[in-house]
Protein backbone atom coordinates (compact mmCIF):
# COMPACT_ATOMS: atom_id res chain seq x y z
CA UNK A 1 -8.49 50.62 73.18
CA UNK A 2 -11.71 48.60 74.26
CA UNK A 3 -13.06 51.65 75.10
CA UNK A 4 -12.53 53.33 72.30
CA UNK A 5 -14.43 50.66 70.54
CA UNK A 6 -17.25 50.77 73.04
CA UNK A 7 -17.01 46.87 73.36
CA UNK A 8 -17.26 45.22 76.77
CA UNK A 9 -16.66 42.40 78.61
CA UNK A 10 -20.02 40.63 78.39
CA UNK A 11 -20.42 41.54 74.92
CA UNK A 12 -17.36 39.90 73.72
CA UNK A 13 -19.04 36.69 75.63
CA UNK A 14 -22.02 37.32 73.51
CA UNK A 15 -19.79 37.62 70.19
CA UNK A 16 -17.21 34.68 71.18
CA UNK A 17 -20.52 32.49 71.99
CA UNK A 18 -22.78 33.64 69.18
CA UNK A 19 -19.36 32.52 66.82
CA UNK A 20 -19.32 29.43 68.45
CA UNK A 21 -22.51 28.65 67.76
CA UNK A 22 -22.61 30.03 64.20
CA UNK A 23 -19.77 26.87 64.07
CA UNK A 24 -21.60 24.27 65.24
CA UNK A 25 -24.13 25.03 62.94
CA UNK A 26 -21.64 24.33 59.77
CA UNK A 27 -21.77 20.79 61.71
CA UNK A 28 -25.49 19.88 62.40
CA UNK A 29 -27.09 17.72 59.55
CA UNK A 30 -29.58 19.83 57.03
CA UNK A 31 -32.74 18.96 56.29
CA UNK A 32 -32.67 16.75 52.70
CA UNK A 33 -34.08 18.24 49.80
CA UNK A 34 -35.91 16.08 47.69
CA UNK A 35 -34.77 15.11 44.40
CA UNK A 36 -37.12 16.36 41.78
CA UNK A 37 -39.81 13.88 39.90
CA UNK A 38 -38.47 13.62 37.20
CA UNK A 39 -34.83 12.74 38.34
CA UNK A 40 -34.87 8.92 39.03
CA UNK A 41 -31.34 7.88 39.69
CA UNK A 42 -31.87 4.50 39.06
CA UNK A 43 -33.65 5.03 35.83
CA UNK A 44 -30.63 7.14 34.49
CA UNK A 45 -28.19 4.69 35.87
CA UNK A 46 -29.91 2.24 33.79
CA UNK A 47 -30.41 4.28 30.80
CA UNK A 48 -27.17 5.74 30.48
CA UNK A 49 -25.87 1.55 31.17
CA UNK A 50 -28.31 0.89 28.32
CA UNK A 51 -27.25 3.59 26.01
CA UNK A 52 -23.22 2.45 26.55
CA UNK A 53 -23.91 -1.15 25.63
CA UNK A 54 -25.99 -0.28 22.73
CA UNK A 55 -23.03 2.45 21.40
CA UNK A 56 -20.19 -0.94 22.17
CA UNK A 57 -23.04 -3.53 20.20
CA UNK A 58 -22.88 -0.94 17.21
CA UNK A 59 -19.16 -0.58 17.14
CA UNK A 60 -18.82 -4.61 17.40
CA UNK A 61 -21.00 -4.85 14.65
CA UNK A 62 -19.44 -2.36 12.63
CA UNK A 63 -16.27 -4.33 13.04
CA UNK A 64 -17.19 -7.43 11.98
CA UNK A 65 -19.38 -5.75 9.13
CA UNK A 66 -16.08 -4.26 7.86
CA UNK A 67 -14.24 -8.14 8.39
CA UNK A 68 -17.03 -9.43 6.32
CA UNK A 69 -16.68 -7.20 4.00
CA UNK A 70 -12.51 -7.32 3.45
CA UNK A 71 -13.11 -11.38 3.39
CA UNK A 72 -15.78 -10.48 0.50
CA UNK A 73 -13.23 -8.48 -1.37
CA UNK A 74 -10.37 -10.88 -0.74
CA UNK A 75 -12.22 -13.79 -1.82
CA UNK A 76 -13.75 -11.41 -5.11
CA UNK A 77 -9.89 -10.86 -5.64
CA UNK A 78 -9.14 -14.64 -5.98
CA UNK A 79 -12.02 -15.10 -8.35
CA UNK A 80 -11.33 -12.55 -10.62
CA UNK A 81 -7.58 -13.33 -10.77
CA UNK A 82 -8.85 -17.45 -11.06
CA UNK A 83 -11.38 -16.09 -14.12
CA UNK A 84 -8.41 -14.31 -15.52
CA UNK A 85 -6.13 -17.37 -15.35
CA UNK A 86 -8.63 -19.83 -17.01
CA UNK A 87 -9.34 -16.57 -19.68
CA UNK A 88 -5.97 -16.58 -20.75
CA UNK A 89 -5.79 -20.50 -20.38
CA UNK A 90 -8.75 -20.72 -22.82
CA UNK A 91 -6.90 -18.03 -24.92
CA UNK A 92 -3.87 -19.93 -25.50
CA UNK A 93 -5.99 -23.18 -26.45
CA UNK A 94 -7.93 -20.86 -28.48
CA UNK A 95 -4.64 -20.01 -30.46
CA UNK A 96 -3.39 -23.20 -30.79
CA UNK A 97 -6.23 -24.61 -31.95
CA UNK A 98 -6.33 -22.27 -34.64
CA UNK A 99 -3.08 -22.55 -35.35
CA UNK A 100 -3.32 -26.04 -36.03
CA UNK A 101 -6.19 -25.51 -37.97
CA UNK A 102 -4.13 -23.06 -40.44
CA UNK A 103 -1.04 -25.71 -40.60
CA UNK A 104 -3.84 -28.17 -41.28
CA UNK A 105 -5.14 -26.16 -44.26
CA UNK A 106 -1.98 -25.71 -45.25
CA UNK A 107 -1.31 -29.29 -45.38
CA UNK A 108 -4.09 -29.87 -47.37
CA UNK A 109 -3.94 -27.67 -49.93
CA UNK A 110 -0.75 -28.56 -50.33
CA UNK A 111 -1.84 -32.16 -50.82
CA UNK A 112 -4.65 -31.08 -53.37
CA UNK A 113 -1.86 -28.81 -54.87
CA UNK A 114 0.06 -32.33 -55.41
CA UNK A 115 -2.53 -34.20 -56.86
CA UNK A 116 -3.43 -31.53 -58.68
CA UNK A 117 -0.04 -31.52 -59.93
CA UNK A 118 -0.05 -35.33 -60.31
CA UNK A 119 -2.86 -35.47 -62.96
């Protein structure tokens, strides 16, 4: 059959060595390729550091922006519902104040009505 193929001793040396080599090649270090000028690795490092603690100071001010802001409405809550109290506190004085004013009136016209009565 290795005649067929027209392959020979020495030239399957040549192939089994020129295979070996081709393998130790895979192995042996490359030549680094410089990163391009732009690229900085550091830089973006620090950028993309930057741009994460910027994005988490946002979001913590958000939060206590939105705290602020339910503390605001609670404390607009208790004020209004205080106003209303002391409304219908002034209401009720309002009333009774009046209504002692009419049974007042009514006590004195029914005094003139006496001494009207009287004479």
């Amino acid at each position: 059959m290795t005649e067929l193929q027209g392959t020979g001793f020495a030239e399957r040396l040549t192939a089994a060595a020129d295979a070996k080599r081709a393998m130790l090649a895979k192995f042996k270090p490359r030549a680094a390729v410089p990163a391009p000028a732009g690229l900085d690795r550091d830089a973006q490092r620090t950028a993309e550091l930057q741009r994460v603690r910027d994005d988490r100071a946002t979001a913590k001010a958000a939060k206590r922006q939105a705290l602020a802001d339910a503390a605001e409405a609670a404390r607009l809550a208790d004020e209004s519902i205080a106003a209303a109290a002391l409304d219908a506190k002034r209401g009720e004085r309002k009333e009774r104040k009046a209504l002692t004013k009419a049974e007042q009136k009514v006590k004195r016209d029914a005094r003139y009505a006496a001494r009207k009565a009287r004479r």
